[in-house]
PDB file of N, CA and C in Angstrom:
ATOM      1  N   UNK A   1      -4.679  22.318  14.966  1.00  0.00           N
ATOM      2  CA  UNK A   1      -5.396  21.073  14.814  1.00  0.00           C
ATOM      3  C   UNK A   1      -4.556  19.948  15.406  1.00  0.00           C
ATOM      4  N   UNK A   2      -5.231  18.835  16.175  1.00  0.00           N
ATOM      5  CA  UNK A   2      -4.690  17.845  16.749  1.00  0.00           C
ATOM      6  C   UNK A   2      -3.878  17.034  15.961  1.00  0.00           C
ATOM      7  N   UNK A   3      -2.666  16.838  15.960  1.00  0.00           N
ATOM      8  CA  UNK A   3      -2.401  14.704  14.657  1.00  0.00           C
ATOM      9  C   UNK A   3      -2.968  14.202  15.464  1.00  0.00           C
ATOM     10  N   UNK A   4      -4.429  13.058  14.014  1.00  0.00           N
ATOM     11  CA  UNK A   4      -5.016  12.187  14.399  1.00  0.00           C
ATOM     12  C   UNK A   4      -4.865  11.029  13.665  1.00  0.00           C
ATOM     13  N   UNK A   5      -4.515   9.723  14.315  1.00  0.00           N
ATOM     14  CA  UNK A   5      -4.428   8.878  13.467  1.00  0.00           C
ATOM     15  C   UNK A   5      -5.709   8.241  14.384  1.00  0.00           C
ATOM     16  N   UNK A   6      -5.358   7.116  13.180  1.00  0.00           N
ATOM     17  CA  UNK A   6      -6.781   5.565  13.230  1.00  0.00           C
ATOM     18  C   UNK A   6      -5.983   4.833  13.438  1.00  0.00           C
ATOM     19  N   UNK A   7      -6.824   3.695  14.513  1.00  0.00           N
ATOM     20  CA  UNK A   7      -6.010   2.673  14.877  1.00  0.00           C
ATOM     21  C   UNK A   7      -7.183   1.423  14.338  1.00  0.00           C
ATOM     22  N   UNK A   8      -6.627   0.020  13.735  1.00  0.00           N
ATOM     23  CA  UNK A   8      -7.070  -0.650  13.455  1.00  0.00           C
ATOM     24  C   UNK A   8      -6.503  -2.182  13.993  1.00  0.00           C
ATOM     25  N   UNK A   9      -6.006  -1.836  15.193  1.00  0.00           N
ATOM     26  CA  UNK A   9      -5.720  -3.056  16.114  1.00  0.00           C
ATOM     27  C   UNK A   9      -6.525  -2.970  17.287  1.00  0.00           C
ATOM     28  N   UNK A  10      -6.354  -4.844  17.438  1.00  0.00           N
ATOM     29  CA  UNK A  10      -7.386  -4.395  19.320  1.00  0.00           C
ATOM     30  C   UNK A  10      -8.686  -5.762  18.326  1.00  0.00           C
ATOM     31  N   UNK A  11      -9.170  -6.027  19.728  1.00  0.00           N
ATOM     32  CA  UNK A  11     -10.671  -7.002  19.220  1.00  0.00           C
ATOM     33  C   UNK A  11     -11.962  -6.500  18.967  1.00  0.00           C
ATOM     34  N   UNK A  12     -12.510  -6.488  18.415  1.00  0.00           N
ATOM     35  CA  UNK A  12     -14.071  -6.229  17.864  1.00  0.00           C
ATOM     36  C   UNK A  12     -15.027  -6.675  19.274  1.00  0.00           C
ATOM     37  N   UNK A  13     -15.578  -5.741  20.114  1.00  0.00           N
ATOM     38  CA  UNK A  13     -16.636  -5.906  21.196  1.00  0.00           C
ATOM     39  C   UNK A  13     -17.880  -5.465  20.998  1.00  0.00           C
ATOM     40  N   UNK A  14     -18.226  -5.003  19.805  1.00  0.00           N
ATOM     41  CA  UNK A  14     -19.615  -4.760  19.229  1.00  0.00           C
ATOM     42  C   UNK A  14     -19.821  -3.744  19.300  1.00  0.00           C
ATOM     43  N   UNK A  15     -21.357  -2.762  18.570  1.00  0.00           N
ATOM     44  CA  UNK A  15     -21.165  -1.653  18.425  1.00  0.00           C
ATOM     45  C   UNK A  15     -21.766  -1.006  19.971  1.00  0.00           C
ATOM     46  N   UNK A  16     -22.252  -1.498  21.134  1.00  0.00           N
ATOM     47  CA  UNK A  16     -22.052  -1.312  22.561  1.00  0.00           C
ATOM     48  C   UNK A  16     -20.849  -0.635  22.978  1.00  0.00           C
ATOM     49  N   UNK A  17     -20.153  -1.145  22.829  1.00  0.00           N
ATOM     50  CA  UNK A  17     -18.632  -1.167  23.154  1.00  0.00           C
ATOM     51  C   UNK A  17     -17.877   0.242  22.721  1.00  0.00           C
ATOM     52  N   UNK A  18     -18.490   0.144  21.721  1.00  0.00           N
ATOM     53  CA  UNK A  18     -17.631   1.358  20.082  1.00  0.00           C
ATOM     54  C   UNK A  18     -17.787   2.449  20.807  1.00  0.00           C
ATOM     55  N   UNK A  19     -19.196   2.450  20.777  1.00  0.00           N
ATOM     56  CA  UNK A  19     -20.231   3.798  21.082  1.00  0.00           C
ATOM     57  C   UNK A  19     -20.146   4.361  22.504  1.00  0.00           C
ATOM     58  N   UNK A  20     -19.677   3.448  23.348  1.00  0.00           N
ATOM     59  CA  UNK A  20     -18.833   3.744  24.818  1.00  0.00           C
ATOM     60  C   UNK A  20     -18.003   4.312  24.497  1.00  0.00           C
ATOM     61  N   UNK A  21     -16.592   3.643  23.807  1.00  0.00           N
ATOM     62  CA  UNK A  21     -15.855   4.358  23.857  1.00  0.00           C
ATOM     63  C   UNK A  21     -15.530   5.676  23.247  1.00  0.00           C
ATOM     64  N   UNK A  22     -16.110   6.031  21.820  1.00  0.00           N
ATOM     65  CA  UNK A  22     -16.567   7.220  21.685  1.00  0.00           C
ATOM     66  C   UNK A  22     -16.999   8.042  22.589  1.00  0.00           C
ATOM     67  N   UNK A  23     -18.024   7.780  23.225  1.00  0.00           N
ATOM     68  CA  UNK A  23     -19.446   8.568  24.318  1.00  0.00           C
ATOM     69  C   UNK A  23     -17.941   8.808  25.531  1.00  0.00           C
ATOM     70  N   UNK A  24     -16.720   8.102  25.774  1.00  0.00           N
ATOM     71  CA  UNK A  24     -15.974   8.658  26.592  1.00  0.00           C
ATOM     72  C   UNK A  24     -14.978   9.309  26.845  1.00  0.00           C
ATOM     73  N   UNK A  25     -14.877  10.024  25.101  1.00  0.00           N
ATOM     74  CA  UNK A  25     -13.399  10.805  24.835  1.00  0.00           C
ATOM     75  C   UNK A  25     -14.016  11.474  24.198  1.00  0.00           C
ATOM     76  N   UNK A  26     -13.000  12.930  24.136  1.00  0.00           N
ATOM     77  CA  UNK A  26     -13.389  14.091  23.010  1.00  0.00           C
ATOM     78  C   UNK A  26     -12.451  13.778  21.873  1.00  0.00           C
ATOM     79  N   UNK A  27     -11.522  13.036  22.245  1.00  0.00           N
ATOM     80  CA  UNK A  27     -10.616  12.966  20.982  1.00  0.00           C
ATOM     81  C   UNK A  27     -11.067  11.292  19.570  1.00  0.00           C
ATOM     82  N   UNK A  28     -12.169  10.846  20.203  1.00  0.00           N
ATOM     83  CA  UNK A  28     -11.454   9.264  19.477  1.00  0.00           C
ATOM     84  C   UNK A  28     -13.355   9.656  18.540  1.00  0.00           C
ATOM     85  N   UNK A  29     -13.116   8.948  17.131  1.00  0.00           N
ATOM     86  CA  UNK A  29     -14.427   9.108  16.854  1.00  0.00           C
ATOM     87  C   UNK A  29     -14.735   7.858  15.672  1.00  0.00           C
ATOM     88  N   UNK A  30     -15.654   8.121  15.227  1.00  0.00           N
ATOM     89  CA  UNK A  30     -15.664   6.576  14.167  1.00  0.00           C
ATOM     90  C   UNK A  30     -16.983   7.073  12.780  1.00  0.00           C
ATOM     91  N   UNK A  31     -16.707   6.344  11.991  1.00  0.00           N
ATOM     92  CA  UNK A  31     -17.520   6.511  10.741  1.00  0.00           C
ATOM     93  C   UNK A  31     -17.879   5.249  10.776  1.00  0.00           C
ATOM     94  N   UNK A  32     -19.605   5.927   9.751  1.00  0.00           N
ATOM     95  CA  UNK A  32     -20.773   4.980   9.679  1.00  0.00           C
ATOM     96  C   UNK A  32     -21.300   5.443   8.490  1.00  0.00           C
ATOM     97  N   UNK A  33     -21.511   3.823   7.928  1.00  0.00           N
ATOM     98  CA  UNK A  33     -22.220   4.408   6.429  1.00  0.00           C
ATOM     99  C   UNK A  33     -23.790   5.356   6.761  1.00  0.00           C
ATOM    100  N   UNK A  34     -23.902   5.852   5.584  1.00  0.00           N
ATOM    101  CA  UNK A  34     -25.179   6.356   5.703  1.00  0.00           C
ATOM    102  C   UNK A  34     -26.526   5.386   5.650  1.00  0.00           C
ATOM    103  N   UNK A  35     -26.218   4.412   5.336  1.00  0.00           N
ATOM    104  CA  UNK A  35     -27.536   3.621   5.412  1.00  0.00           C
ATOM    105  C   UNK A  35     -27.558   3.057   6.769  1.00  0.00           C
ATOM    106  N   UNK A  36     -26.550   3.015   7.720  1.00  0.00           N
ATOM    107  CA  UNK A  36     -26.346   2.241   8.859  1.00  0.00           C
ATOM    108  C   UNK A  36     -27.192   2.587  10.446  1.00  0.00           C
ATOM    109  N   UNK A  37     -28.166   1.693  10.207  1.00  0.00           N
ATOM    110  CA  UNK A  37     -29.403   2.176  11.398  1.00  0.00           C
ATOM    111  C   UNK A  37     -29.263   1.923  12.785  1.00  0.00           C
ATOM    112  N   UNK A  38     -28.943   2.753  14.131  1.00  0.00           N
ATOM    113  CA  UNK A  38     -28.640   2.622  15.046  1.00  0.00           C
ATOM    114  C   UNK A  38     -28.873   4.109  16.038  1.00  0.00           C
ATOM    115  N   UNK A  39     -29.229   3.404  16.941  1.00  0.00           N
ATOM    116  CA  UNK A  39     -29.627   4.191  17.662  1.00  0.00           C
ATOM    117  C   UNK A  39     -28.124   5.033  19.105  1.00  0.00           C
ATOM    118  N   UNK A  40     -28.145   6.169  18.747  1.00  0.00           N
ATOM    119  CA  UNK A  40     -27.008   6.754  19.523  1.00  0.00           C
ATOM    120  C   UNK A  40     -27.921   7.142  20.786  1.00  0.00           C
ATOM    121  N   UNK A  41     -27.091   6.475  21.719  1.00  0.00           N
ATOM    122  CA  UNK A  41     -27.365   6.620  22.958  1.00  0.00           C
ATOM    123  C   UNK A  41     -27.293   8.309  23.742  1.00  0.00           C
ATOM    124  N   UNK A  42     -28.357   8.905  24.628  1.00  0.00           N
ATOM    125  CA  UNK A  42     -28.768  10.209  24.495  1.00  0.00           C
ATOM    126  C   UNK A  42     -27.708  10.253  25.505  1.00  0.00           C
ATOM    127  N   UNK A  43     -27.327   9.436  26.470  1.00  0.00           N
ATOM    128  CA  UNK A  43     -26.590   9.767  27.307  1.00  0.00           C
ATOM    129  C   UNK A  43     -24.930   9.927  27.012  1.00  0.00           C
ATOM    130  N   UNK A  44     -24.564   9.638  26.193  1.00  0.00           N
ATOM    131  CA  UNK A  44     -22.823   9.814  25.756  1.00  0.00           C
ATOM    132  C   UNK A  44     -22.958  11.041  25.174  1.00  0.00           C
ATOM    133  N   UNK A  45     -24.251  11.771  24.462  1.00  0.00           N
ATOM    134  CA  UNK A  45     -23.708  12.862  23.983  1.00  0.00           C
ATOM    135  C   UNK A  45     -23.463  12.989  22.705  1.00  0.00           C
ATOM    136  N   UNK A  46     -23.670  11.812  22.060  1.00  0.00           N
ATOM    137  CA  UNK A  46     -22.675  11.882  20.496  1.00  0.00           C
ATOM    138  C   UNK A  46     -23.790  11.810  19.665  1.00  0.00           C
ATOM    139  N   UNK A  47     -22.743  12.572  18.448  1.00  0.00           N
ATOM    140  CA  UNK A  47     -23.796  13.265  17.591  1.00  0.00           C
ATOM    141  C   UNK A  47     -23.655  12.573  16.077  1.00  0.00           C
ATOM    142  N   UNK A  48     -24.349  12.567  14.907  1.00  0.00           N
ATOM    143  CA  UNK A  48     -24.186  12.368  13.819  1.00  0.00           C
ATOM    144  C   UNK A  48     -24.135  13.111  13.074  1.00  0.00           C
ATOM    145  N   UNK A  49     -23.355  13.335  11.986  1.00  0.00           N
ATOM    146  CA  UNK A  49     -23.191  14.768  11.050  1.00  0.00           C
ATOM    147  C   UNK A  49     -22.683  13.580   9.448  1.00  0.00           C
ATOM    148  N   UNK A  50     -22.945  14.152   8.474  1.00  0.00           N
ATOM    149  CA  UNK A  50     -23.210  13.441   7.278  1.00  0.00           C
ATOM    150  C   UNK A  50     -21.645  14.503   6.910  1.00  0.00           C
ATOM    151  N   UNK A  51     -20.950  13.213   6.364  1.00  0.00           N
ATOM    152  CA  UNK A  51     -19.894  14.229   5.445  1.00  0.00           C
ATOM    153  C   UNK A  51     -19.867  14.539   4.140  1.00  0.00           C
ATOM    154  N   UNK A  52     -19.772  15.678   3.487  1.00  0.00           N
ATOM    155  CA  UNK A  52     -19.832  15.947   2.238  1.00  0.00           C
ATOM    156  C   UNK A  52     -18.981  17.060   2.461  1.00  0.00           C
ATOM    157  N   UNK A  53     -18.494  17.518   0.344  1.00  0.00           N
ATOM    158  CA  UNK A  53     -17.990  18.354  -0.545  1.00  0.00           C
ATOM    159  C   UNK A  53     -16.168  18.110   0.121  1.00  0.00           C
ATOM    160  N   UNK A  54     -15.859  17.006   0.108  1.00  0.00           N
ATOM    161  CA  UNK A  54     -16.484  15.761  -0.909  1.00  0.00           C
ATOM    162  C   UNK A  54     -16.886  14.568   0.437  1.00  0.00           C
ATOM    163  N   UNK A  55     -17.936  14.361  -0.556  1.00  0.00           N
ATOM    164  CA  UNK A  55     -17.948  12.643   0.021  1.00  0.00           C
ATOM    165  C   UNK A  55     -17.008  11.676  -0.335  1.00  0.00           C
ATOM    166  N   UNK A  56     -16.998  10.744   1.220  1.00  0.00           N
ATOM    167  CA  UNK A  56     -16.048  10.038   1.014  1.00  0.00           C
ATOM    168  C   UNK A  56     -16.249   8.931   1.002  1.00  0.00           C
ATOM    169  N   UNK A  57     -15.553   8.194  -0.075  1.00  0.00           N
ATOM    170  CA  UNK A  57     -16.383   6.691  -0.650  1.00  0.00           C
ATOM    171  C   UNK A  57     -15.375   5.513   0.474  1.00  0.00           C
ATOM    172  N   UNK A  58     -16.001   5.068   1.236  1.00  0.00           N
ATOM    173  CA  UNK A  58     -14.936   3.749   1.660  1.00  0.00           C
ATOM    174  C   UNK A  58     -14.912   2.314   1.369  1.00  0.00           C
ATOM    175  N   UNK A  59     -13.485   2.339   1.334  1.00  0.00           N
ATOM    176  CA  UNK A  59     -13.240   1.043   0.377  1.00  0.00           C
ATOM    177  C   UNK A  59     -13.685  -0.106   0.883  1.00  0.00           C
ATOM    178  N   UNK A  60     -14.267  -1.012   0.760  1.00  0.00           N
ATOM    179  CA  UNK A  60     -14.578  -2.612   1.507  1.00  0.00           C
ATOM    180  C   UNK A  60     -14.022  -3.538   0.830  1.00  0.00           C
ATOM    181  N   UNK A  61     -13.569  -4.501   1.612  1.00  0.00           N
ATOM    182  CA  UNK A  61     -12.496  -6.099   1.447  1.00  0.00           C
ATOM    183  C   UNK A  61     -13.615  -6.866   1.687  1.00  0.00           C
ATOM    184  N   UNK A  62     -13.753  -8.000   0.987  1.00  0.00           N
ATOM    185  CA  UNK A  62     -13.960  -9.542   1.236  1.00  0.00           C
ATOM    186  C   UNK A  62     -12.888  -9.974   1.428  1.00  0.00           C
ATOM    187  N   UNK A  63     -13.284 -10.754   2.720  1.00  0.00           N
ATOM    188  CA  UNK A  63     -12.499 -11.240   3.423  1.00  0.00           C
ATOM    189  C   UNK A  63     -12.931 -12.957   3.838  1.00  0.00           C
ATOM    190  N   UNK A  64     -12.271 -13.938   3.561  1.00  0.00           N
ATOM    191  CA  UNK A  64     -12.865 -14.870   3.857  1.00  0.00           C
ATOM    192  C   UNK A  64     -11.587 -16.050   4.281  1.00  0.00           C
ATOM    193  N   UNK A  65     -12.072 -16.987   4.778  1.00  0.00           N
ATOM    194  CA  UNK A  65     -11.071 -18.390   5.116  1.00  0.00           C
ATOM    195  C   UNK A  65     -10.650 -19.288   4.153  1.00  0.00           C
ATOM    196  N   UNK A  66      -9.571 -19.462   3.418  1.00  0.00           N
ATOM    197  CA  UNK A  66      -9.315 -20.315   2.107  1.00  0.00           C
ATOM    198  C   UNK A  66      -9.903 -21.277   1.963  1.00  0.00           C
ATOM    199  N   UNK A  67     -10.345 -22.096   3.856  1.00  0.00           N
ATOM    200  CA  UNK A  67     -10.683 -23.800   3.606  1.00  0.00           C
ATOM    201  C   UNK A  67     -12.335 -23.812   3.547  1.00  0.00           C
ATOM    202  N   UNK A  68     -13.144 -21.982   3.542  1.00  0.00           N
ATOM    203  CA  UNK A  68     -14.416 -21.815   3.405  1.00  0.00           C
ATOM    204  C   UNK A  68     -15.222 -22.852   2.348  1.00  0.00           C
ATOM    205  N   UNK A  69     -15.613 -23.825   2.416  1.00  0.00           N
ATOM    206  CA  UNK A  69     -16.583 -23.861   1.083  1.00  0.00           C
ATOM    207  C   UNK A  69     -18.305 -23.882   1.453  1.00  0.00           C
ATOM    208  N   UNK A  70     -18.922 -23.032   1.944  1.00  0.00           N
ATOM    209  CA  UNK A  70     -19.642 -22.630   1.947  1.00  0.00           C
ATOM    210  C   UNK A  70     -20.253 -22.213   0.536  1.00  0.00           C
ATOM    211  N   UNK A  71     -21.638 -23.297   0.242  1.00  0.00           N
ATOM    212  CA  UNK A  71     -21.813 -23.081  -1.289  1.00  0.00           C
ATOM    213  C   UNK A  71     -22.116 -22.031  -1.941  1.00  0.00           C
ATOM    214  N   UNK A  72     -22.250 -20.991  -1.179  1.00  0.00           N
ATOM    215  CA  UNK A  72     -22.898 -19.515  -2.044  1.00  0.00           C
ATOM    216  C   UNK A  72     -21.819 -18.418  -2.078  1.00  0.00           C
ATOM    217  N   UNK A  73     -20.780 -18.569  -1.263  1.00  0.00           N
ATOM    218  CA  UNK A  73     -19.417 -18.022  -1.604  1.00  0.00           C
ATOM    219  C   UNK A  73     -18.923 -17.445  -2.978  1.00  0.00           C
ATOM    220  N   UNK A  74     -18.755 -18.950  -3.836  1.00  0.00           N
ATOM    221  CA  UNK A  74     -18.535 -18.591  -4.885  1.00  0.00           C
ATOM    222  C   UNK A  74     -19.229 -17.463  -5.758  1.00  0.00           C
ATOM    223  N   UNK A  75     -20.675 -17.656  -5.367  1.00  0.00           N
ATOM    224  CA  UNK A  75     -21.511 -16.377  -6.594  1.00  0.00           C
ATOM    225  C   UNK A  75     -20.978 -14.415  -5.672  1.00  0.00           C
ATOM    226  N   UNK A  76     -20.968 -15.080  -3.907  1.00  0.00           N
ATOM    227  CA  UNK A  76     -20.992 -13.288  -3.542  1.00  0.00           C
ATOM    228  C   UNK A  76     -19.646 -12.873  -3.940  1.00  0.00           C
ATOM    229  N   UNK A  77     -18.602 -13.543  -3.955  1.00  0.00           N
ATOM    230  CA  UNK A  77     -17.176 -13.067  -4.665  1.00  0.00           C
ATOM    231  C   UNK A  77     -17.002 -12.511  -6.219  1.00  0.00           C
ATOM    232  N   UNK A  78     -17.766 -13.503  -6.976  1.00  0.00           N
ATOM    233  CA  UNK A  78     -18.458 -13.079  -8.442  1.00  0.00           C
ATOM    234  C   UNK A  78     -19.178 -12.038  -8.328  1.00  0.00           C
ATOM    235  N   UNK A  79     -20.157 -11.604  -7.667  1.00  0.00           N
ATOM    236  CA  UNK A  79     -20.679 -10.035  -7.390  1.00  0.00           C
ATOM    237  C   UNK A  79     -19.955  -9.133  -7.313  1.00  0.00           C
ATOM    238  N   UNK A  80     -19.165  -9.717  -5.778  1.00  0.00           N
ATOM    239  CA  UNK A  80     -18.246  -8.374  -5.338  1.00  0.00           C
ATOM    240  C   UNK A  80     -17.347  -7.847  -6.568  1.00  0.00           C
ATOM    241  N   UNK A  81     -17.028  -8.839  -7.883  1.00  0.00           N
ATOM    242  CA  UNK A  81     -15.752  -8.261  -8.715  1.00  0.00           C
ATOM    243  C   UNK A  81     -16.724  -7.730  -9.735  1.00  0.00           C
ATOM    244  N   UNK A  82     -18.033  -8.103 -10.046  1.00  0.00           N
ATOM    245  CA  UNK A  82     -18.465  -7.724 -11.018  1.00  0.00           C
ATOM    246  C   UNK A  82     -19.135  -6.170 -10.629  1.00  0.00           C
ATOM    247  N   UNK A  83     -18.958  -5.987  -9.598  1.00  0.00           N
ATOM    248  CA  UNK A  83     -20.019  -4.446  -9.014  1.00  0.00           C
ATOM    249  C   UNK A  83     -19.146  -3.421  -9.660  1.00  0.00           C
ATOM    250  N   UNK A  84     -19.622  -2.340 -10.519  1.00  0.00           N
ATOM    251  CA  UNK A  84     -19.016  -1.400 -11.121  1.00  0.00           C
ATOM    252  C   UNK A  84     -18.749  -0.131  -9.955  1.00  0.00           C
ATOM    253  N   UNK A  85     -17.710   0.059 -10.340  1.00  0.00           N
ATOM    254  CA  UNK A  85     -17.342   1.416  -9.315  1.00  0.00           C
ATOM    255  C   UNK A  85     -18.316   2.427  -9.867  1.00  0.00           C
ATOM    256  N   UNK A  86     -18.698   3.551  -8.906  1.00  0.00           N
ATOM    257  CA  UNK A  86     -19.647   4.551  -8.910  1.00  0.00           C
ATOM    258  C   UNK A  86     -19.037   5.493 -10.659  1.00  0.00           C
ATOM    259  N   UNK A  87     -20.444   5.561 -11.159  1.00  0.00           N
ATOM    260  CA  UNK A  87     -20.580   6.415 -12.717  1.00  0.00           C
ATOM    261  C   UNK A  87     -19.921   7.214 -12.699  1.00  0.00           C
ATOM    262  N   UNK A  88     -20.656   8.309 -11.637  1.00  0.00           N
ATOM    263  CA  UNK A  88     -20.086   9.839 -11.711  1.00  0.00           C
ATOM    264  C   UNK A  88     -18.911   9.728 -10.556  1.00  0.00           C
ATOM    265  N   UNK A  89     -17.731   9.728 -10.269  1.00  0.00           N
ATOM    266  CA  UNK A  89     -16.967  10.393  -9.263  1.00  0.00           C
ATOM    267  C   UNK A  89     -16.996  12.190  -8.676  1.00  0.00           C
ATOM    268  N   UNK A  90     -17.759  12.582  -9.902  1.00  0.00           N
ATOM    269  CA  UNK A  90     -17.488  13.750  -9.427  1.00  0.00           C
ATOM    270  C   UNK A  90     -17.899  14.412  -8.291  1.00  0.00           C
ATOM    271  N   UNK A  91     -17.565  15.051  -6.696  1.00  0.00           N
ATOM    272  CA  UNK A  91     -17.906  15.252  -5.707  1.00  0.00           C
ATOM    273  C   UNK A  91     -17.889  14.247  -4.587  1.00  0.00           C
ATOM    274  N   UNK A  92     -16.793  13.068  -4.948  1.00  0.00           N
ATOM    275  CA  UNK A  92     -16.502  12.022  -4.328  1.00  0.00           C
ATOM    276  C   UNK A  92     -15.215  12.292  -3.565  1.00  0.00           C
ATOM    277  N   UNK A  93     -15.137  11.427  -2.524  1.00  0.00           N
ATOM    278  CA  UNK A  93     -13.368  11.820  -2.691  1.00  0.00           C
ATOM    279  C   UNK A  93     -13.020  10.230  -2.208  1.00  0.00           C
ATOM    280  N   UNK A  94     -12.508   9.768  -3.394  1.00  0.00           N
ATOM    281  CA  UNK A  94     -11.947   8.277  -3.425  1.00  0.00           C
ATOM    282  C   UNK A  94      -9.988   8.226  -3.381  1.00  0.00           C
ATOM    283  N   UNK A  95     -10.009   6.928  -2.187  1.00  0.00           N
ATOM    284  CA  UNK A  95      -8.331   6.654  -1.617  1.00  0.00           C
ATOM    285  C   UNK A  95      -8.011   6.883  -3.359  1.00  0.00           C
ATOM    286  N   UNK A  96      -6.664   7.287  -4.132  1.00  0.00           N
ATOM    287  CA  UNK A  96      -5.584   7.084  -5.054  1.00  0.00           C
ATOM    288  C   UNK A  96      -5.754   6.252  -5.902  1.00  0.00           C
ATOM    289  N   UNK A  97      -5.865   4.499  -5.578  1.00  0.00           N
ATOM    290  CA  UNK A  97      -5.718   3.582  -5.951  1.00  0.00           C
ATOM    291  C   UNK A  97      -7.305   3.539  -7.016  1.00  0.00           C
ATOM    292  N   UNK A  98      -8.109   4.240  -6.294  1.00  0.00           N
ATOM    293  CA  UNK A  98      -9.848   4.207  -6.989  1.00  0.00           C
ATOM    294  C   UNK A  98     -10.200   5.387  -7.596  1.00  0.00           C
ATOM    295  N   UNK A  99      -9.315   6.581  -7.929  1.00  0.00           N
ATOM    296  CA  UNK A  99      -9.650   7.803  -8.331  1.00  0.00           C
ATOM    297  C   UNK A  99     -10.491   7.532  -9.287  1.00  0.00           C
ATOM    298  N   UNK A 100      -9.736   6.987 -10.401  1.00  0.00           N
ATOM    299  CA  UNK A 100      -9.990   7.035 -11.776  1.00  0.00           C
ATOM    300  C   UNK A 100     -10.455   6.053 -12.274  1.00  0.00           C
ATOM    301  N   UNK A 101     -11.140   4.992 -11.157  1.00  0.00           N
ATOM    302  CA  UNK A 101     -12.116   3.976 -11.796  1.00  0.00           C
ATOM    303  C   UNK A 101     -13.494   4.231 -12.600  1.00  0.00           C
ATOM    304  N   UNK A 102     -13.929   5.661 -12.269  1.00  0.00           N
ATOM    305  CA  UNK A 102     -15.691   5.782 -12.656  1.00  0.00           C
ATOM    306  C   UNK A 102     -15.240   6.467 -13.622  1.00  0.00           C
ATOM    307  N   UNK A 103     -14.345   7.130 -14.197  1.00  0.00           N
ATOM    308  CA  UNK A 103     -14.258   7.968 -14.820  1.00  0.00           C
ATOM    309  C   UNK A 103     -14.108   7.656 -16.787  1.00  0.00           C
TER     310      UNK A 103
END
């Protein structure tokens, strides 16, 4: 098996861009939630496959600008802390830090 790492440097060129560069290597690939609607281009070749046993839960950041005051801020940050981590974990596979939140 290859070492594969993820790289999370470099600028954001949209999902055009992504799906190129995927569609032009056998080695580089990317994850997409399951609700995430888009159309894969027939010509790169690339395929979608759903991962399970286990699924894997990924973590999301709010991320915002300190000098933001944008008035509805305040309530989606109040959401984001109040959203309960998933009931059942079981058949999940959550980073360390989130194992044992649902549990």
């Amino acid at each position: 098996m290859t070492n594969t790492t993820a790289s999370s440097t470099g600028p954001n060129f949209g999902m055009e861009a992504l799906l190129e560069s995927v569609g032009a290597s056998r080695s580089v690939f990317t994850f997409f939630g399951e609700r995430v609607r888009i159309d894969l281009p027939r010509w790169h070749g690339l395929r979608r496959i759903p991962l399970v046993a286990p699924t894997p839960v990924y973590p999301w950041s709010l991320i915002w600008h300190s000098a933001n005051e944008h008035p509805g801020l305040a309530a989606l940050v109040a959401h984001v802390r109040e959203s309960p981590p998933p009931a059942d974990t079981r058949g999940l596979w959550l980073p360390r830090p989130f194992a044992n939140a649902g549990a």
